[in-house]
PDB file of N, CA and C in Angstrom:
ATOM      1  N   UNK A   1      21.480 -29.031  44.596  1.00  0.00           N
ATOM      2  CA  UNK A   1      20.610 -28.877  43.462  1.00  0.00           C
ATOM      3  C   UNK A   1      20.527 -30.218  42.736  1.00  0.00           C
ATOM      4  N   UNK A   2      19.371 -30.716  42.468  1.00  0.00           N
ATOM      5  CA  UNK A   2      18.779 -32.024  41.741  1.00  0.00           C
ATOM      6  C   UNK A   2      18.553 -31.551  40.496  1.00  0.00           C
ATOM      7  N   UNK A   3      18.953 -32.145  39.402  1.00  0.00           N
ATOM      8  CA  UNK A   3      18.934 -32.203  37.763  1.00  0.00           C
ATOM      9  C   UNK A   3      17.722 -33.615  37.677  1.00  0.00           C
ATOM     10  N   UNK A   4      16.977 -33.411  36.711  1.00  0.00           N
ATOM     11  CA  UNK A   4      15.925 -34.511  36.149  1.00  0.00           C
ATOM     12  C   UNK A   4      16.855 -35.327  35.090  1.00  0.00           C
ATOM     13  N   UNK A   5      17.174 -36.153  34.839  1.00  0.00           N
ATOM     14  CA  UNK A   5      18.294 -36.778  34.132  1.00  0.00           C
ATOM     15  C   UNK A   5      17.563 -36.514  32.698  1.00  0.00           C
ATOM     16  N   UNK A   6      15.977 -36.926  32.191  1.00  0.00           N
ATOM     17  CA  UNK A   6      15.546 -36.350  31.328  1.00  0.00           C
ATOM     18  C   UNK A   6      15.615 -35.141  30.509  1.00  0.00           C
ATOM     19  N   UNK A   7      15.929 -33.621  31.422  1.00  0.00           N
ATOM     20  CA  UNK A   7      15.897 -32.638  31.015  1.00  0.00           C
ATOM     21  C   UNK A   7      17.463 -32.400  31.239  1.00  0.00           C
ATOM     22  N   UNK A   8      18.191 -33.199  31.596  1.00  0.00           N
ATOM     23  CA  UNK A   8      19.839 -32.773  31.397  1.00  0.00           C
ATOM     24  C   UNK A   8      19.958 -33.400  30.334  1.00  0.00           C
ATOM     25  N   UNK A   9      19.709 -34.601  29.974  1.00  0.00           N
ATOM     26  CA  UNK A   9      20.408 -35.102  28.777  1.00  0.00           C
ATOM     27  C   UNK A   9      19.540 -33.605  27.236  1.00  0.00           C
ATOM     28  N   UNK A  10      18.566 -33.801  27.402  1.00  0.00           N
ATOM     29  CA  UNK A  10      17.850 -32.711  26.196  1.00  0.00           C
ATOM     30  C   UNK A  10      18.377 -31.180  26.331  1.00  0.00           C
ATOM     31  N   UNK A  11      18.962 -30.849  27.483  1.00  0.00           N
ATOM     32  CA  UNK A  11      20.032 -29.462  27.094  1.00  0.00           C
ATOM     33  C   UNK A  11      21.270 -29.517  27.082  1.00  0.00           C
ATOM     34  N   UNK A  12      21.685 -30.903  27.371  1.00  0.00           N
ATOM     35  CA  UNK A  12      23.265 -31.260  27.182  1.00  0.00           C
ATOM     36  C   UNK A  12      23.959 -32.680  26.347  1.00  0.00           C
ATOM     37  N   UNK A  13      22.876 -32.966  25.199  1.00  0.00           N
ATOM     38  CA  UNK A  13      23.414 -34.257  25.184  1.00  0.00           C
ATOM     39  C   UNK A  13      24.526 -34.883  24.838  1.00  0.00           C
ATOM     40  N   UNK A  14      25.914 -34.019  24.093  1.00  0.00           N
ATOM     41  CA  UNK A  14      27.016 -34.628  24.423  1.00  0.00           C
ATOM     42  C   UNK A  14      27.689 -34.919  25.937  1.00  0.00           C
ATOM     43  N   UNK A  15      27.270 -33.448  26.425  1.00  0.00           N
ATOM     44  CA  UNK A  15      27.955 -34.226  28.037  1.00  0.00           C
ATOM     45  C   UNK A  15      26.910 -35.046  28.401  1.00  0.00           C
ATOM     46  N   UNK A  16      25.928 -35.102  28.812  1.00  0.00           N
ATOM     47  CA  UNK A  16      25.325 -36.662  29.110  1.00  0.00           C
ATOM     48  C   UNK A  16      25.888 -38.234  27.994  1.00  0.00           C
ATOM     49  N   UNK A  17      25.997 -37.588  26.913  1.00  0.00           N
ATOM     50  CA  UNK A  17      26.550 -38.937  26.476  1.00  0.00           C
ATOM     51  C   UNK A  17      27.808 -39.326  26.986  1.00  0.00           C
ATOM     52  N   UNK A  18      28.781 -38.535  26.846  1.00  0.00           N
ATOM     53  CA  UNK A  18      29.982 -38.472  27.768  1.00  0.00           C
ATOM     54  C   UNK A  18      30.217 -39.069  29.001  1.00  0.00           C
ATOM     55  N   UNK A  19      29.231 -38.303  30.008  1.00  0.00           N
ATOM     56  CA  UNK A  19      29.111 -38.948  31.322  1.00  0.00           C
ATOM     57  C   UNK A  19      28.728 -40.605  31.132  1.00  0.00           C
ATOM     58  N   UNK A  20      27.595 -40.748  30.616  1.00  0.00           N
ATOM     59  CA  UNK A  20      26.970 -42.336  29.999  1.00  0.00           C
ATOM     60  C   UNK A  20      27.879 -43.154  30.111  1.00  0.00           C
ATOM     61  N   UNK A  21      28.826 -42.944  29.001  1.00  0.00           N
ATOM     62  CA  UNK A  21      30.098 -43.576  27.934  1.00  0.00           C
ATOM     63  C   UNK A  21      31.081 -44.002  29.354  1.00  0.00           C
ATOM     64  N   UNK A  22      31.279 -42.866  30.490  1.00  0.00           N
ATOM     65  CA  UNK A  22      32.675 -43.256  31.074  1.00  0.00           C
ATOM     66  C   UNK A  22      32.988 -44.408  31.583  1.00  0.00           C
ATOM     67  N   UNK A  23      34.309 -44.515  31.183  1.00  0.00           N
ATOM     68  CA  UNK A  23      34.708 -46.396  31.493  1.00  0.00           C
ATOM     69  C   UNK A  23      35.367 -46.201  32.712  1.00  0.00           C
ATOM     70  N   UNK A  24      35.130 -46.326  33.971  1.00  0.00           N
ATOM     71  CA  UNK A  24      35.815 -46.319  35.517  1.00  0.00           C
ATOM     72  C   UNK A  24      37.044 -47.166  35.253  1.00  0.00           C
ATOM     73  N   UNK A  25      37.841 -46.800  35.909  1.00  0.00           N
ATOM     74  CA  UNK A  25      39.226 -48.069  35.787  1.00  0.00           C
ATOM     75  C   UNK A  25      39.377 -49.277  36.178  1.00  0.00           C
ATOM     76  N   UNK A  26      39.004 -50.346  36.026  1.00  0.00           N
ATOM     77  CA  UNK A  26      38.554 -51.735  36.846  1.00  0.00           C
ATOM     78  C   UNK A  26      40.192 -52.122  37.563  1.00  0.00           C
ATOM     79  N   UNK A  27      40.304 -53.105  37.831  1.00  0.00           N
ATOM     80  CA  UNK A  27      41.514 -53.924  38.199  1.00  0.00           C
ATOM     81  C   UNK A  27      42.476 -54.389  37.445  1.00  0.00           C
ATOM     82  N   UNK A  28      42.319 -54.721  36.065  1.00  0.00           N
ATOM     83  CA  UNK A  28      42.979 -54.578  35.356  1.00  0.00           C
ATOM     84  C   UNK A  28      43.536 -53.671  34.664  1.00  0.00           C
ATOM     85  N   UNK A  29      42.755 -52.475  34.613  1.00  0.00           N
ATOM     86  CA  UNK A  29      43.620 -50.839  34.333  1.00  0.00           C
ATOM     87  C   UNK A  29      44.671 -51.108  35.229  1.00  0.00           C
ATOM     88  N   UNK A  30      44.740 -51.444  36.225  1.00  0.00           N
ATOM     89  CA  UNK A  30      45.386 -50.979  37.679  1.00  0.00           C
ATOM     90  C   UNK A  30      46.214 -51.720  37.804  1.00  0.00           C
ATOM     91  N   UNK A  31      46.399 -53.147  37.193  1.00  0.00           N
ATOM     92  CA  UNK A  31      47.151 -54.180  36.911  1.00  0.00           C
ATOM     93  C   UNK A  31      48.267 -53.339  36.030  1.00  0.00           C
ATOM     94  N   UNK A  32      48.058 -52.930  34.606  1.00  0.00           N
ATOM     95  CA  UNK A  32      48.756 -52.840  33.892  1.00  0.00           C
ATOM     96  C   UNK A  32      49.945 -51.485  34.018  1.00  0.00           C
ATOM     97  N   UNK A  33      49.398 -51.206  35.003  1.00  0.00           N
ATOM     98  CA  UNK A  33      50.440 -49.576  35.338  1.00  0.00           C
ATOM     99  C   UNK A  33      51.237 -50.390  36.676  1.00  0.00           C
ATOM    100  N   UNK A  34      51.642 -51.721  37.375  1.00  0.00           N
ATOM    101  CA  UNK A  34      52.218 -51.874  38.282  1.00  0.00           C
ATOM    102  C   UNK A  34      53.995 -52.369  37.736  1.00  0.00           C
ATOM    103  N   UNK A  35      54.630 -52.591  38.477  1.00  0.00           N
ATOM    104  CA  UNK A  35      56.137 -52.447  37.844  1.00  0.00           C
ATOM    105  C   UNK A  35      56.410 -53.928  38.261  1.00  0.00           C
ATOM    106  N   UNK A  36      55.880 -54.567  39.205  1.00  0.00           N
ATOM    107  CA  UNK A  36      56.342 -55.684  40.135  1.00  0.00           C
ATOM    108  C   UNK A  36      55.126 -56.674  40.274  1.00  0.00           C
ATOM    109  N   UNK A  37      55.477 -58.184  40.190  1.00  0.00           N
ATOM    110  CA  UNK A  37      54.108 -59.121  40.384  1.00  0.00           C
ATOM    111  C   UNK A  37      53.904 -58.813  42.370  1.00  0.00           C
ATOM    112  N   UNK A  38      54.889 -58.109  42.966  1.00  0.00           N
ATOM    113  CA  UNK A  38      54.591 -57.793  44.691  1.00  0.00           C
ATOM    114  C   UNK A  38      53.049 -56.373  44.276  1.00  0.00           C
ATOM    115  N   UNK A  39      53.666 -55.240  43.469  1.00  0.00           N
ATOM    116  CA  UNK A  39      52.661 -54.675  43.685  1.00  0.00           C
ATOM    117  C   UNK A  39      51.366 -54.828  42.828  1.00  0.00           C
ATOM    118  N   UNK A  40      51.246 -55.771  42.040  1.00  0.00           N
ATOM    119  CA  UNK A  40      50.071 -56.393  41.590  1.00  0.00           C
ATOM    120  C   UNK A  40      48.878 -57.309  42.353  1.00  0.00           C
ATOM    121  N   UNK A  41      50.152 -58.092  43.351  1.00  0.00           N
ATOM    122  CA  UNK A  41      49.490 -58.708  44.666  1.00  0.00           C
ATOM    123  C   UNK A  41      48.273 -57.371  45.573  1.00  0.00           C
ATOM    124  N   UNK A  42      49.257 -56.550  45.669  1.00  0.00           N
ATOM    125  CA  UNK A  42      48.524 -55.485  46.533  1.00  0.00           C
ATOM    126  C   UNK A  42      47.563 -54.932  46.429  1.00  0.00           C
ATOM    127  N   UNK A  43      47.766 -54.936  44.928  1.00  0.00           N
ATOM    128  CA  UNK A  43      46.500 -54.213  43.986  1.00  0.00           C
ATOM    129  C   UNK A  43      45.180 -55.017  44.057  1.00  0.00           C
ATOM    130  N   UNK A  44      45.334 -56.408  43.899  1.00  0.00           N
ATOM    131  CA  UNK A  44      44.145 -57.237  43.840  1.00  0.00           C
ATOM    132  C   UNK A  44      43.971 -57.222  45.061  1.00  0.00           C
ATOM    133  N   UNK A  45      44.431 -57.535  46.015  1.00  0.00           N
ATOM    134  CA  UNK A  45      44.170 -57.694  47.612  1.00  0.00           C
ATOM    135  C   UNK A  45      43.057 -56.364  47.902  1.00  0.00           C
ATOM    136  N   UNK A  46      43.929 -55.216  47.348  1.00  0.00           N
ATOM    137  CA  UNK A  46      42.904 -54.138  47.722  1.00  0.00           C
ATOM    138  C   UNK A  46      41.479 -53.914  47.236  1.00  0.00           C
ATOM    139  N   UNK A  47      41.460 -54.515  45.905  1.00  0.00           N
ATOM    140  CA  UNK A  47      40.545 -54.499  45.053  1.00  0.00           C
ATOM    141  C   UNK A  47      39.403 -55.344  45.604  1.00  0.00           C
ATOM    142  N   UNK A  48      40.094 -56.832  45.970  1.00  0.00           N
ATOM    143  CA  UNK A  48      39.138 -57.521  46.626  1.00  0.00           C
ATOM    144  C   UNK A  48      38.501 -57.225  48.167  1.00  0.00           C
ATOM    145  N   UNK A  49      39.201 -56.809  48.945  1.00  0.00           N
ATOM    146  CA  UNK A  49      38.718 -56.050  50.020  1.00  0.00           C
ATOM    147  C   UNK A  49      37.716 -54.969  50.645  1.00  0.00           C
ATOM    148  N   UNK A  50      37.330 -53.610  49.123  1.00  0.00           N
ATOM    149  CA  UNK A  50      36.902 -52.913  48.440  1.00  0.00           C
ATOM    150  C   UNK A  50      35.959 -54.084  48.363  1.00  0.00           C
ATOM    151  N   UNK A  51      35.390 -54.899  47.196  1.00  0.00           N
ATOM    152  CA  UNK A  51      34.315 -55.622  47.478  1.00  0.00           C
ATOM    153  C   UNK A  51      34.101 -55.224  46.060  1.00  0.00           C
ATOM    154  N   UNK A  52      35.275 -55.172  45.222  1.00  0.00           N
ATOM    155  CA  UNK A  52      34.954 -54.403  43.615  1.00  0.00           C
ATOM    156  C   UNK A  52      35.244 -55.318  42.999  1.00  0.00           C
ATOM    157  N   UNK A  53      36.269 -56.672  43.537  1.00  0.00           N
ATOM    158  CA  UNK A  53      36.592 -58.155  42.626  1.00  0.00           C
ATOM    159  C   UNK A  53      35.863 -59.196  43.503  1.00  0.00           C
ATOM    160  N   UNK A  54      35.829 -60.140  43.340  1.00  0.00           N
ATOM    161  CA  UNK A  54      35.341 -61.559  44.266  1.00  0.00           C
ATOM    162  C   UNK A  54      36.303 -62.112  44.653  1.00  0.00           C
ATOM    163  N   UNK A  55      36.468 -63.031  45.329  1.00  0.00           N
ATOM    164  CA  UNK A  55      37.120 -63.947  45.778  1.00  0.00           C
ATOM    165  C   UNK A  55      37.832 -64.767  45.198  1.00  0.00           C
ATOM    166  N   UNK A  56      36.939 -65.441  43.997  1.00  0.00           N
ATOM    167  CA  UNK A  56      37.877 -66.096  43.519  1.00  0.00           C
ATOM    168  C   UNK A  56      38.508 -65.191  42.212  1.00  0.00           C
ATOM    169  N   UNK A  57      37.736 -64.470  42.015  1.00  0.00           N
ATOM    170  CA  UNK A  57      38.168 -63.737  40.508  1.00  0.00           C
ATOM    171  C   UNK A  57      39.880 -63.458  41.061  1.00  0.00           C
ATOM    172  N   UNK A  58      39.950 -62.797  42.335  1.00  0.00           N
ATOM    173  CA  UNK A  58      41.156 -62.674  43.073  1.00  0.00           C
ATOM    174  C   UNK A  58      42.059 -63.289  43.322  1.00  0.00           C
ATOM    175  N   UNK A  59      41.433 -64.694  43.690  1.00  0.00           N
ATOM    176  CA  UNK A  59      42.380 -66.062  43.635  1.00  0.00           C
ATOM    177  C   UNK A  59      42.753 -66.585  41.861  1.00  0.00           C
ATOM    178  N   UNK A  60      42.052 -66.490  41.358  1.00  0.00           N
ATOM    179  CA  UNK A  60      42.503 -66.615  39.804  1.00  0.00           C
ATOM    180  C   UNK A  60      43.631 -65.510  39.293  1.00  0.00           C
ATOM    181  N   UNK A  61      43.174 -63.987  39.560  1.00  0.00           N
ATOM    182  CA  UNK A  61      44.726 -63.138  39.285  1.00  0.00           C
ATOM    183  C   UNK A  61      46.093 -63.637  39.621  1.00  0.00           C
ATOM    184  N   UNK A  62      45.746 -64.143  41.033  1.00  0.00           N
ATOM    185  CA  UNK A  62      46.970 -64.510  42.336  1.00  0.00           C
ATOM    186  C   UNK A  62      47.598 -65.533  41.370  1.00  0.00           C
ATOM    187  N   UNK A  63      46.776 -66.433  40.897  1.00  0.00           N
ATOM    188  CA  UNK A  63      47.561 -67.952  40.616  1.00  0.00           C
ATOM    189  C   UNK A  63      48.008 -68.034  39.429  1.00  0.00           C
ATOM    190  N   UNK A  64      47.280 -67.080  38.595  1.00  0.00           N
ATOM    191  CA  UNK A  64      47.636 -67.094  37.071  1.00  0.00           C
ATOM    192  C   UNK A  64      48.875 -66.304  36.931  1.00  0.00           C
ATOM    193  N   UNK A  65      50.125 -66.414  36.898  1.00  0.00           N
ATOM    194  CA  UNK A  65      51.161 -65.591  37.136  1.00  0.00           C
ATOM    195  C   UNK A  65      51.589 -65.441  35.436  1.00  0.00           C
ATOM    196  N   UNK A  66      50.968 -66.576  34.825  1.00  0.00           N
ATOM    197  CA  UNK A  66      51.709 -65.787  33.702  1.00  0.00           C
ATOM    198  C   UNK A  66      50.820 -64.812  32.704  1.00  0.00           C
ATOM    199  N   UNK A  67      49.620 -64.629  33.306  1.00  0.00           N
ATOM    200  CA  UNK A  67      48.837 -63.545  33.036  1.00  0.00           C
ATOM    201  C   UNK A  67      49.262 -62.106  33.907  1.00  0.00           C
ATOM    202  N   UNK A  68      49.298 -62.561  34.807  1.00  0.00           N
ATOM    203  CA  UNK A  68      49.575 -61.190  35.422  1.00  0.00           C
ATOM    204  C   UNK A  68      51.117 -60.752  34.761  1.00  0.00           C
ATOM    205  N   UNK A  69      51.805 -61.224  34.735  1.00  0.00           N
ATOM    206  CA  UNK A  69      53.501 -61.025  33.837  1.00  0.00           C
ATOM    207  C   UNK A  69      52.882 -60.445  32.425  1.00  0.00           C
ATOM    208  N   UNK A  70      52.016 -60.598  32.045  1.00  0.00           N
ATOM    209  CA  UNK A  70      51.240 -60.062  30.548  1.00  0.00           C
ATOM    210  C   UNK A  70      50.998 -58.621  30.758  1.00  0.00           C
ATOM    211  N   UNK A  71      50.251 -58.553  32.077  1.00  0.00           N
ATOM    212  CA  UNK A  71      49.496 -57.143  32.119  1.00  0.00           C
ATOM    213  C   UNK A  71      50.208 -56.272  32.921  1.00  0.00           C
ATOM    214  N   UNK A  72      51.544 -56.613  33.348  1.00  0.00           N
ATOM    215  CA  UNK A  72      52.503 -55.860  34.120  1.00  0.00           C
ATOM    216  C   UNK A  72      53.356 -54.711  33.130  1.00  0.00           C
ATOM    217  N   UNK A  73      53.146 -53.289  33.975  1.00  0.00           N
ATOM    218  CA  UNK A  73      53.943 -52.476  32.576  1.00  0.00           C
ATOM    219  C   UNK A  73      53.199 -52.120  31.369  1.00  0.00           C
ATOM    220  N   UNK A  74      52.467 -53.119  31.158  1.00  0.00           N
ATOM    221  CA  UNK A  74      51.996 -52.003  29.854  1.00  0.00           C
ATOM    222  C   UNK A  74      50.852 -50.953  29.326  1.00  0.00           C
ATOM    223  N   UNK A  75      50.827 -50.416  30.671  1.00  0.00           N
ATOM    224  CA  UNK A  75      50.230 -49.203  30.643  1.00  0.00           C
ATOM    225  C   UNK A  75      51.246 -47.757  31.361  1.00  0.00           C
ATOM    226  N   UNK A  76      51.513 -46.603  30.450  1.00  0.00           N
ATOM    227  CA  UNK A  76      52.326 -45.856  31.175  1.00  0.00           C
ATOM    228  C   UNK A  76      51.445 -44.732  31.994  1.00  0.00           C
ATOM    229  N   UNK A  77      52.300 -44.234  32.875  1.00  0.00           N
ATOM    230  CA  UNK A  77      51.701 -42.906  33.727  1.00  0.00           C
ATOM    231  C   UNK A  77      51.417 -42.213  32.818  1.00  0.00           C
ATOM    232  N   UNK A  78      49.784 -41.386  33.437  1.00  0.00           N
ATOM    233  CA  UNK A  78      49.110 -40.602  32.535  1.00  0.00           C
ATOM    234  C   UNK A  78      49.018 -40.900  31.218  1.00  0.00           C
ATOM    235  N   UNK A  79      48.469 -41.805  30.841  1.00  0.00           N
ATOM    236  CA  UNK A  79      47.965 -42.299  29.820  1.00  0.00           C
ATOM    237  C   UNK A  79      46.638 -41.958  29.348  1.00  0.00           C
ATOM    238  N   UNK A  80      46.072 -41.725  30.950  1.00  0.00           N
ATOM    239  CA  UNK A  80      44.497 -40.970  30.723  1.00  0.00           C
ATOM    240  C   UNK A  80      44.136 -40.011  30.609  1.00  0.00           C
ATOM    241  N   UNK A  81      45.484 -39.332  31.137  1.00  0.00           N
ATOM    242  CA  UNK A  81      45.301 -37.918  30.904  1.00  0.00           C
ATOM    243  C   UNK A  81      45.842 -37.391  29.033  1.00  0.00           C
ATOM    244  N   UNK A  82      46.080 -38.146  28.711  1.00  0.00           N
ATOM    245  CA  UNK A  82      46.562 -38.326  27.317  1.00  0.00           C
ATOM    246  C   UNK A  82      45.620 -38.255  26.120  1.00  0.00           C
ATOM    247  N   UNK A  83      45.168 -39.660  26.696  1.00  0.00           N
ATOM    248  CA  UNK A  83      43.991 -40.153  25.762  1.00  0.00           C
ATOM    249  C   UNK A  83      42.881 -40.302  25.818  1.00  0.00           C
ATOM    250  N   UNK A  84      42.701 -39.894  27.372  1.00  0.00           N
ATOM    251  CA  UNK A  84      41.239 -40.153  28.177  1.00  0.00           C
ATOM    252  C   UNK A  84      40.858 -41.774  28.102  1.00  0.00           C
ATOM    253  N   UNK A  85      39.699 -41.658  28.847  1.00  0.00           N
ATOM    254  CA  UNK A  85      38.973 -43.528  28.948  1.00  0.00           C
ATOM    255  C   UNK A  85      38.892 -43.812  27.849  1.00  0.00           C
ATOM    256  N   UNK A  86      38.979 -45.496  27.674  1.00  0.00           N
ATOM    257  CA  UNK A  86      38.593 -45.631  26.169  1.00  0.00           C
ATOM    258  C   UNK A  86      37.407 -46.940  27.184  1.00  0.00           C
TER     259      UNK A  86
END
């Protein structure tokens, strides 16, 4: 079944705004929930592979170590289920 996005948002427009609004988890969500700069490596590797980071954006995570030591940890499990996307 096909919805007209026009006539969904005019009988639903908080959930269409909702849907609109959602923030997907980029690489850096994904950064900040890892425990180790090994599984941060993995994370970008995968990310870039996926075809969701670039190349160098990837090579810049890799090299910048004392950024990645920033964003390590400070996000806890289920956090989204908590607080939802922001």
């Amino acid at each position: 079944m096909s919805w007209d996005r026009e006539k969904f948002r005019r009988m639903f427009p908080n959930l269409y705004r909702e849907i609109e609004s959602a923030k997907v988890p980029d690489v850096l969500d994904h950064l900040e929930r890892c425990k180790t700069e090994e599984e941060a490596i993995e994370i970008i590797d995968y990310f870039e592979k996926r075809g969701e980071i670039t190349k160098e954006f990837a090579n810049f995570l890799k090299s910048n170590k004392a950024l990645l030591r920033s964003l390590i940890g400070t996000r806890e499990a289920g956090e989204y289920e908590r607080w939802g996307l922001r």
